[in-house]
N, C-alpha and C. Protein backbone atom coordinates (compact mmCIF):
# COMPACT_ATOMS: atom_id res chain seq x y z
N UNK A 1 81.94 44.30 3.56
CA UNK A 1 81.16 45.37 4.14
C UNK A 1 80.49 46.22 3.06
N UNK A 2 81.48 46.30 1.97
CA UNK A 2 80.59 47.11 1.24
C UNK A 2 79.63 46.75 0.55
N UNK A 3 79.73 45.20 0.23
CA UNK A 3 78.74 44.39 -0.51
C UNK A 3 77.19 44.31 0.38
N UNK A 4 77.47 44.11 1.61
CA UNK A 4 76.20 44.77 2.70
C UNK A 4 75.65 45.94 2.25
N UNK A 5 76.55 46.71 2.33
CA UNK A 5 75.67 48.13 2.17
C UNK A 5 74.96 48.46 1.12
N UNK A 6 75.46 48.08 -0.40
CA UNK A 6 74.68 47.97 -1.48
C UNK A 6 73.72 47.02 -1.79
N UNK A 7 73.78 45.80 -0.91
CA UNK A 7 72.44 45.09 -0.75
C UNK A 7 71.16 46.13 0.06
N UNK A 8 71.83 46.63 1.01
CA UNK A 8 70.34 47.40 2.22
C UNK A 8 70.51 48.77 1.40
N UNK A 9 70.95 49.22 -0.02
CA UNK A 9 70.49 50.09 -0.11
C UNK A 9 69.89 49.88 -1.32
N UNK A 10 70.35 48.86 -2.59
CA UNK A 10 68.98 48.13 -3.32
C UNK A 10 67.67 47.82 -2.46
N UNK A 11 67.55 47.35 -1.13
CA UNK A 11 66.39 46.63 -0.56
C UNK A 11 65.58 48.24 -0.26
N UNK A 12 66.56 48.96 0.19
CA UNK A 12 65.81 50.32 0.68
C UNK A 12 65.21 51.16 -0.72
N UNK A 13 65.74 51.08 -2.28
CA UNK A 13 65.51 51.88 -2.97
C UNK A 13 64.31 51.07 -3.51
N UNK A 14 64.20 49.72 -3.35
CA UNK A 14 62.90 48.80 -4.16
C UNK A 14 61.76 49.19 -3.01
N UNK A 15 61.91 49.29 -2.02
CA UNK A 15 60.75 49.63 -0.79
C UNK A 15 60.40 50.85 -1.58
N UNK A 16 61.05 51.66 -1.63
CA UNK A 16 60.72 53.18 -1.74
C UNK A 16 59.99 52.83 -3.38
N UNK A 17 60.45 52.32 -3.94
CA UNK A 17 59.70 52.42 -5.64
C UNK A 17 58.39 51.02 -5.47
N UNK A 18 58.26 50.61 -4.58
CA UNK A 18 57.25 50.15 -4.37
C UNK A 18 56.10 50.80 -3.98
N UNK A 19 56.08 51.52 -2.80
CA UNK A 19 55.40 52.28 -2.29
C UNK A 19 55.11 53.41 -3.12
N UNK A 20 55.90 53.69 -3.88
CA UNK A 20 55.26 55.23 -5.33
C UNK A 20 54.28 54.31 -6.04
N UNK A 21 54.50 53.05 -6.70
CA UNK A 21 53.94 52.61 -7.25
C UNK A 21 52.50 52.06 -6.94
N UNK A 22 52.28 51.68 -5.93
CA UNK A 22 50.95 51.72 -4.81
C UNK A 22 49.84 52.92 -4.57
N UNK A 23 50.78 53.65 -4.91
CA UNK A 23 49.90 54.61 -4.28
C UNK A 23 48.87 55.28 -5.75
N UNK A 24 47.53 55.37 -5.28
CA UNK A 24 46.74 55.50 -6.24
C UNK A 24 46.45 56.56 -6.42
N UNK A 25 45.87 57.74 -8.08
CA UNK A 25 45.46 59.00 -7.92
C UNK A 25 44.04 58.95 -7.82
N UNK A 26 42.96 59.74 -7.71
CA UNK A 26 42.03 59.92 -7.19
C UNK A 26 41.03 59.48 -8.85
N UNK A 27 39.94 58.43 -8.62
CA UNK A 27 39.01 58.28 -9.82
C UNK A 27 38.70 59.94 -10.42
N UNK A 28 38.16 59.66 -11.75
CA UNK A 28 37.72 60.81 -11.69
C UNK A 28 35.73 61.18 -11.66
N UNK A 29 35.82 59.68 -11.36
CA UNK A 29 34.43 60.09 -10.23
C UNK A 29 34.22 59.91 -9.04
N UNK A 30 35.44 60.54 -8.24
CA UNK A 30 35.52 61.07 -6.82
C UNK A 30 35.58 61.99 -7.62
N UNK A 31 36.52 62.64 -8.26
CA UNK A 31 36.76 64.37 -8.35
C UNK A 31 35.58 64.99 -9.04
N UNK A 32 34.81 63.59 -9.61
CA UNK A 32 33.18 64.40 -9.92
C UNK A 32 32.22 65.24 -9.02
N UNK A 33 32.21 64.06 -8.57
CA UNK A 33 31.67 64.11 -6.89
C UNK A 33 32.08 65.30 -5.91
N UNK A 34 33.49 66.22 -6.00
CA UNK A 34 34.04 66.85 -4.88
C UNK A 34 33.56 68.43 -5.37
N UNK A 35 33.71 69.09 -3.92
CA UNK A 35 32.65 70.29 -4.60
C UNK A 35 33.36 71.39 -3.54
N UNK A 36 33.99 72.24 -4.34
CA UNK A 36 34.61 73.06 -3.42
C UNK A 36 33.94 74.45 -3.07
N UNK A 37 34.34 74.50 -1.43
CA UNK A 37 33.49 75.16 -0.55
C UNK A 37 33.98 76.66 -0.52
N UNK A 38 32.87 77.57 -0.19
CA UNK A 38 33.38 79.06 -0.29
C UNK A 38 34.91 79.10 0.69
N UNK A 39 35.51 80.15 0.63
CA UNK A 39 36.27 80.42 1.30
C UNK A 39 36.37 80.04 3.09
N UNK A 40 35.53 80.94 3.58
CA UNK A 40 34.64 81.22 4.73
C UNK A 40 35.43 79.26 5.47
N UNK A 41 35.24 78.59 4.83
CA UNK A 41 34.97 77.33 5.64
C UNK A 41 36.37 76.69 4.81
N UNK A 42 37.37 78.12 4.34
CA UNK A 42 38.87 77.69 4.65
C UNK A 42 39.35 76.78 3.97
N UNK A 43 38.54 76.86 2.66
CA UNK A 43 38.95 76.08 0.86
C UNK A 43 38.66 74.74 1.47
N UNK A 44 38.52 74.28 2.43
CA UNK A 44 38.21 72.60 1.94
C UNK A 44 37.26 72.11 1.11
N UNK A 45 38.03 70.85 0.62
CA UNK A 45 36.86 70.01 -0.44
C UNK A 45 36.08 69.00 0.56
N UNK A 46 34.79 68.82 0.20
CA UNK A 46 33.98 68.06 0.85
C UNK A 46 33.19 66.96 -0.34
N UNK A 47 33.05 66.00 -0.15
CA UNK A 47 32.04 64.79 -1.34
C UNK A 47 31.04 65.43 -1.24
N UNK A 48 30.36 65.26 -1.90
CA UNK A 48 28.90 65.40 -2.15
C UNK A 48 28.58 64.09 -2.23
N UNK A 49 27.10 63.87 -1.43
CA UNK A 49 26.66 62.66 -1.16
C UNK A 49 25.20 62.60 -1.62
N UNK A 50 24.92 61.44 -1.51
CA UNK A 50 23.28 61.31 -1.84
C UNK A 50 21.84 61.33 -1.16
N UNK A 51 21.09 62.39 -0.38
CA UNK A 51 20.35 62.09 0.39
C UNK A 51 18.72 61.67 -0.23
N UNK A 52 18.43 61.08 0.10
CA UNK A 52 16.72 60.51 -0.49
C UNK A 52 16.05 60.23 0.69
N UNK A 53 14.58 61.41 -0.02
CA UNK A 53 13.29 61.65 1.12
C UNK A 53 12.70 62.59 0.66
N UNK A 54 11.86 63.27 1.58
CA UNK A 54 10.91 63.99 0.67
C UNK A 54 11.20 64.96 1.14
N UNK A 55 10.45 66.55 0.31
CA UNK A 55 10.86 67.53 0.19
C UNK A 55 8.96 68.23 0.82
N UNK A 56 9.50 68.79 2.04
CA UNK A 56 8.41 69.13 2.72
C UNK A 56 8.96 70.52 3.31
N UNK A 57 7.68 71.52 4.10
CA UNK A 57 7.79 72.59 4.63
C UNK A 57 7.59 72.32 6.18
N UNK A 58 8.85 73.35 6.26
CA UNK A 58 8.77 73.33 8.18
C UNK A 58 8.78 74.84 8.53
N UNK A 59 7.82 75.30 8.85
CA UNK A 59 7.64 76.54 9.08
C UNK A 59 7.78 77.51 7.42
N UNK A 60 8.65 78.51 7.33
CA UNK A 60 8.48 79.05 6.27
C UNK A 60 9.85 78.66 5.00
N UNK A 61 10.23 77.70 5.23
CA UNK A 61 11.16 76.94 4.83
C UNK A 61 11.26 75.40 3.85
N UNK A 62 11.69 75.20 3.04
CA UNK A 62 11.23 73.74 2.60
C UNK A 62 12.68 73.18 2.84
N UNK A 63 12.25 71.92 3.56
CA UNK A 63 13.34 70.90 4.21
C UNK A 63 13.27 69.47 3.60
N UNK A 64 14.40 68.55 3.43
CA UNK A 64 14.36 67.34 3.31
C UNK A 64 14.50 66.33 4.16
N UNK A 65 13.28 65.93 4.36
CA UNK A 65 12.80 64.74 5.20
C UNK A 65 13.37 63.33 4.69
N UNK A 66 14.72 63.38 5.29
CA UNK A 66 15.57 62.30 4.83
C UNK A 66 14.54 60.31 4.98
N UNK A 67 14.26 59.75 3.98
CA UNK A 67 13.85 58.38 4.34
C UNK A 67 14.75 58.09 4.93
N UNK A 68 15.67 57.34 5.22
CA UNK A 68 16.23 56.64 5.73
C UNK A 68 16.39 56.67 7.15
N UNK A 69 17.07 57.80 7.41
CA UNK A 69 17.28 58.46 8.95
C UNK A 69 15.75 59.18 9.74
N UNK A 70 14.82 59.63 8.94
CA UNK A 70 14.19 60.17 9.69
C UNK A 70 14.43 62.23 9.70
N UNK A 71 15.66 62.13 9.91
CA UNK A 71 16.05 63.29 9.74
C UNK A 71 15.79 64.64 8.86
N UNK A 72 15.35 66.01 9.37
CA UNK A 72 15.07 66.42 8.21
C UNK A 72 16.32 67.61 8.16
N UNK A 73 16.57 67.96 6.77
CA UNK A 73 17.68 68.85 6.64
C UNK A 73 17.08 69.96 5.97
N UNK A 74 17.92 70.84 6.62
CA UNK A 74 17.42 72.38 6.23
C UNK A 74 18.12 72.58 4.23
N UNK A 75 17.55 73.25 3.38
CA UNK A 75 18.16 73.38 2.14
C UNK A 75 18.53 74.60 1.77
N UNK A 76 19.97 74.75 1.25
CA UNK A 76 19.94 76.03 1.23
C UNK A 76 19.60 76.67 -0.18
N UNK A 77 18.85 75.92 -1.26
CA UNK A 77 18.64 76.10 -2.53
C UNK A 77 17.33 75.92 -2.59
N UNK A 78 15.89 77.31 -2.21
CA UNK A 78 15.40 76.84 -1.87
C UNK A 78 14.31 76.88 -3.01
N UNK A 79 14.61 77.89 -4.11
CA UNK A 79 13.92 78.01 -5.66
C UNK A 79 14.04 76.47 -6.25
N UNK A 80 15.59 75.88 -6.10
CA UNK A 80 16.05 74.76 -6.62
C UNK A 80 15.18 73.44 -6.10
N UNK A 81 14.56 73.58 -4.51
CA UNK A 81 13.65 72.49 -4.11
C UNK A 81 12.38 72.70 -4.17
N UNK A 82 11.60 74.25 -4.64
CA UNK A 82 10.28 74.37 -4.80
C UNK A 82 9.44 74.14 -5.60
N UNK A 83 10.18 73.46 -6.65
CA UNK A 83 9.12 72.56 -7.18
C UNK A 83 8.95 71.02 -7.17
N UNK A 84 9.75 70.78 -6.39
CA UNK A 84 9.67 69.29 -5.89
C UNK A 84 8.75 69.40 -4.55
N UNK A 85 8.23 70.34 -3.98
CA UNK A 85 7.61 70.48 -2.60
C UNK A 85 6.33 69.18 -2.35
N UNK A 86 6.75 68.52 -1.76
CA UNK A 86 5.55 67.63 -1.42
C UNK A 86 5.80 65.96 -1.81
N UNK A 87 7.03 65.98 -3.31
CA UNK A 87 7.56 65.06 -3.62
C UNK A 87 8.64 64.14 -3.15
N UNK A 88 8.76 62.83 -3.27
CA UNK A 88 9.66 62.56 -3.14
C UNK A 88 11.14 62.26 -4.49
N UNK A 89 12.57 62.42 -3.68
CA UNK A 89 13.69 62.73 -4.42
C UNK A 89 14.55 62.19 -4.21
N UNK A 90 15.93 62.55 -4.71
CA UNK A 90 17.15 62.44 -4.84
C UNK A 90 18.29 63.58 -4.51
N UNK A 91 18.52 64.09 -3.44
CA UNK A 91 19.50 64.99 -3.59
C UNK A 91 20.85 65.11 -3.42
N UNK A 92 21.75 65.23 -4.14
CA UNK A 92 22.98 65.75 -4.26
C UNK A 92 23.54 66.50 -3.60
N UNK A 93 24.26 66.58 -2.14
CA UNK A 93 24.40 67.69 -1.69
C UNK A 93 25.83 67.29 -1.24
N UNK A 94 26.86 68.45 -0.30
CA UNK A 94 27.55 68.44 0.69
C UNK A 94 26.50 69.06 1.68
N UNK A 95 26.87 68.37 2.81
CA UNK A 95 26.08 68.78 4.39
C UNK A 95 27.23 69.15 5.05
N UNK A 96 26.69 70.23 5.75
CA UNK A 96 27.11 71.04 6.71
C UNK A 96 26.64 70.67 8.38
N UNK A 97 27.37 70.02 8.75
CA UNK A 97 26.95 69.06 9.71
C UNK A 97 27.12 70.32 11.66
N UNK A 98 27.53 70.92 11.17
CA UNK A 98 27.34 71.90 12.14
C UNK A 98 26.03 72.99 12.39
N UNK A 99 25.27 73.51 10.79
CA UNK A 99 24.13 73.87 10.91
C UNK A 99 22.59 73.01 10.13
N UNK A 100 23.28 71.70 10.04
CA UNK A 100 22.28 70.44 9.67
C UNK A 100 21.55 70.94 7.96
N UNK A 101 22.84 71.98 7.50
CA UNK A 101 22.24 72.17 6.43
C UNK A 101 22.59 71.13 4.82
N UNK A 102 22.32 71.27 4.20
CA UNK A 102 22.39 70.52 2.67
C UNK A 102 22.56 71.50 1.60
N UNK A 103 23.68 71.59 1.21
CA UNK A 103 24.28 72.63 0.27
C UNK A 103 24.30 72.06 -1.13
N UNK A 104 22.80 72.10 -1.97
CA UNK A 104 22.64 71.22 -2.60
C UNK A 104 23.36 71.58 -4.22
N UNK A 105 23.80 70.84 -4.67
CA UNK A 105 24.16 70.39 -6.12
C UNK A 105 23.08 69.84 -7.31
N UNK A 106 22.62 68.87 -6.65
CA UNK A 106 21.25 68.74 -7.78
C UNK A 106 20.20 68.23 -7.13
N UNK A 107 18.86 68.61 -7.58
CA UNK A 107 18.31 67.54 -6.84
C UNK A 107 16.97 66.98 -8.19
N UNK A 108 16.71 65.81 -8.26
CA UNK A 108 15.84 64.59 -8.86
C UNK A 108 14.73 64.29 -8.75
N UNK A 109 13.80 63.73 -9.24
CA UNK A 109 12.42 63.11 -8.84
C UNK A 109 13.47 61.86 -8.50
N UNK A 110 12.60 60.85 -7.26
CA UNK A 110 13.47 59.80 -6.76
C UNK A 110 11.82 58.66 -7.51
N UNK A 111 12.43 57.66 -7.89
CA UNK A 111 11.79 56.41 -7.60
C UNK A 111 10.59 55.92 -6.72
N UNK A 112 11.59 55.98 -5.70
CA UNK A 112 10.56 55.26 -4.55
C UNK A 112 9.25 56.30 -4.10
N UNK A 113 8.48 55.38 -3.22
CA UNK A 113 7.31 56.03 -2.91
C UNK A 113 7.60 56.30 -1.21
């Protein structure tokens, strides 16, 4: 009996040091990438992602007219997109998917036409 029990508790202690060993820490270009949010929205970290399209005016505002989707997103950096106005880019942002905004990080001359 007791030779049982020290078998299922070797089998139980190699499970357990298996599973530490599996488990991965974060690149550190995810933690490049992560961009932490004011308070207000309760310390979470959010990615920052890549949106590409052009940088146009909608009313008294300059927005990014996402290529891909069609979509245009409101910017909240808006010195940071006025001299790209009319161009197309690259932007760096976390989105705020509740007021369709783009809380931008950087934004690029893009490539494409």
């Amino acid at each position: 009996m007791k030779r049982l029990l020290s078998v299922v508790a070797v089998l139980v202690f190699a499970g357990f040091a298996l599973r530490l060993s599996a488990q991965q820490t974060p690149s550190a270009a995810t933690q490049e990438n992560t961009v932490q949010q004011p308070a207000d929205t309760q310390s979470q970290q959010r990615t920052a992602q890549s949106f590409e399209g052009k940088i146009t005016k909608s009313g008294d505002k300059l927005v990014l007219q996402d290529k891909a989707t069609q979509a245009s997103y409101q910017l909240d950096d808006q010195e940071k997109a006025k001299q790209y106005e009319g161009k197309n880019v690259t932007v760096v942002a976390t989105m705020d998917a509740n007021t369709n905004t783009l809380h931008v990080v950087n934004i690029t001359p893009s490539e494409s036409r």
